[in-house]
Protein backbone atom coordinates (compact mmCIF):
# COMPACT_ATOMS: atom_id res chain seq x y z
CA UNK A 1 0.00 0.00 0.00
CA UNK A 2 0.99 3.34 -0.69
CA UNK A 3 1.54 6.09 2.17
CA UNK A 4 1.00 9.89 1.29
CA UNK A 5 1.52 12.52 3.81
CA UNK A 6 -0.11 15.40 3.63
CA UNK A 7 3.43 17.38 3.33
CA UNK A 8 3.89 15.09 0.07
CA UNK A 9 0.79 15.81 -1.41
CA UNK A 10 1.30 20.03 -0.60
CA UNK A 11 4.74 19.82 -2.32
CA UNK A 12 3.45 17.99 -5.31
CA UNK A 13 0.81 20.38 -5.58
CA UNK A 14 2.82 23.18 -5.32
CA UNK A 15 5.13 21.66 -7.62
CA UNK A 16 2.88 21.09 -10.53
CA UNK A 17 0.55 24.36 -9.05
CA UNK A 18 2.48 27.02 -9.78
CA UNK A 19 3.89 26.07 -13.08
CA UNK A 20 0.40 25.23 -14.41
CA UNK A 21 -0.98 29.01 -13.08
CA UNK A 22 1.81 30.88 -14.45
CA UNK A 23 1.48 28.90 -17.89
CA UNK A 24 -2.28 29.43 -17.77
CA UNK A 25 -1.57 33.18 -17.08
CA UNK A 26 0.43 33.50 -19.99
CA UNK A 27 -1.73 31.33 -22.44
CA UNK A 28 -4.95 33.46 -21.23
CA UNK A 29 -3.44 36.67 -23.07
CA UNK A 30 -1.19 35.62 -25.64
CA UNK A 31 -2.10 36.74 -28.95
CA UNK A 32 -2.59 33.51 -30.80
CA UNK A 33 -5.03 31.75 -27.93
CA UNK A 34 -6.24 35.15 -26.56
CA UNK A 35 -9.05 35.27 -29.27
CA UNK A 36 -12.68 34.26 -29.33
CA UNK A 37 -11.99 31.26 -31.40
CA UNK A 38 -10.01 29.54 -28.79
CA UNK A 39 -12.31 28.80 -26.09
CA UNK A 40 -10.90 28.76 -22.32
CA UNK A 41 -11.11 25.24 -21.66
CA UNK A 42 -8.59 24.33 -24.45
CA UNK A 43 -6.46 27.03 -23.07
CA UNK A 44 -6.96 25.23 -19.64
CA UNK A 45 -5.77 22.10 -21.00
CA UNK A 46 -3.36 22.95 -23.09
CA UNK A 47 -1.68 24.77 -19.82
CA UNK A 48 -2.05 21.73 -17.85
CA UNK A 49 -0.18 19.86 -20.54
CA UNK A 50 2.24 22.17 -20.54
CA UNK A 51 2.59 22.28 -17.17
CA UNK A 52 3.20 18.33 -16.79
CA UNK A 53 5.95 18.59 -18.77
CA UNK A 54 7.24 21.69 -17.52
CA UNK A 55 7.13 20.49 -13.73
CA UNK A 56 9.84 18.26 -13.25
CA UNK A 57 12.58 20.11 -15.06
CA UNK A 58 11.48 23.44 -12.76
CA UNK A 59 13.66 23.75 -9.19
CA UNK A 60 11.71 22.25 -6.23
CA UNK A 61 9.24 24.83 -4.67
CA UNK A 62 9.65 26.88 -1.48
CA UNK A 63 8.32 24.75 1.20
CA UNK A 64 5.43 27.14 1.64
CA UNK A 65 1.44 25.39 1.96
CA UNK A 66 -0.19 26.59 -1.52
CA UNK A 67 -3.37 27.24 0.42
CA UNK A 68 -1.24 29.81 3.29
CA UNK A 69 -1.29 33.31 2.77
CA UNK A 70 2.37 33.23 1.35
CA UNK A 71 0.88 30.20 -1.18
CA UNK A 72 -2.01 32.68 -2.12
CA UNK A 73 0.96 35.79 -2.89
CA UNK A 74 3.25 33.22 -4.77
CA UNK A 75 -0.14 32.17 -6.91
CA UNK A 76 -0.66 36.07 -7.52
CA UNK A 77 3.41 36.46 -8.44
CA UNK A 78 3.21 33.55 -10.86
CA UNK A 79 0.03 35.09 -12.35
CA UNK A 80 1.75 37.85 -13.03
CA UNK A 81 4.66 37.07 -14.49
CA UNK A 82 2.96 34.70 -16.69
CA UNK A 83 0.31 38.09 -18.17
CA UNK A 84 3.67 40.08 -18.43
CA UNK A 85 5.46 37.35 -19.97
CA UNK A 86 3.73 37.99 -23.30
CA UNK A 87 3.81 41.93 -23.29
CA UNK A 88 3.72 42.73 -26.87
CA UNK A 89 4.93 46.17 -26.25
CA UNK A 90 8.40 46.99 -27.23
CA UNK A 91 11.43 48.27 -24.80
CA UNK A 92 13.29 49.90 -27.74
CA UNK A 93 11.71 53.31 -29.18
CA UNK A 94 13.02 56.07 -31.03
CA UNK A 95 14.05 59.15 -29.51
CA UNK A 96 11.71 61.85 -30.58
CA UNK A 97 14.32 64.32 -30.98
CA UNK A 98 17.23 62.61 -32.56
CA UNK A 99 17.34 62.39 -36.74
CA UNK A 100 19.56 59.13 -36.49
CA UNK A 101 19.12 55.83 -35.98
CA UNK A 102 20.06 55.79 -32.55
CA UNK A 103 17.62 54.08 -29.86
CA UNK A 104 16.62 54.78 -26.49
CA UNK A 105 15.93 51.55 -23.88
């Protein structure tokens, strides 16, 4: 028979948690799957696909409960990154007063 604890089962939730939220994140505003045409559930599994794969090749998670209040402000931190992970806006722009080709970051 096979013997969880409950400290088992809270890292491998965390551990698969986290990447799948942060992937989710970033699939729910990417521009290919952010459209009406792509309806959330595929985006749902196609995160949770991702984030089986993903999961064992990440480092092992903080030993914090995912359902503590520091779970609940890593969960908002991965959320996060994953919607800025696909800004579309650019870091490079032209200086408005300069005639060359020379960029401002």
């Amino acid at each position: 028979m096979i013997t969880l604890t409950s400290n088992q089962l809270a890292l491998w939730l965390a551990q698969l948690f986290w990447p799948f939220v942060r992937i989710g994140a970033c699939l729910m505003v990417a521009p290919a799957f952010a459209t009406q045409s792509v309806p959330p559930q595929i985006r749902i599994v196609l995160a949770g696909a991702i984030a089986l794969l993903v999961a064992p090749l990440a480092p092992a998670p903080a030993q914090v409960t995912p359902f503590s209040f520091a779970g609940a402000m890593i969960t908002l931190q991965q959320l996060v990154i994953g919607a800025r992970s696909t800004s579309t806006r650019s870091t490079a722009r032209r200086h408005p007063r300069s005639a060359s080709s020379t960029w401002c970051w």
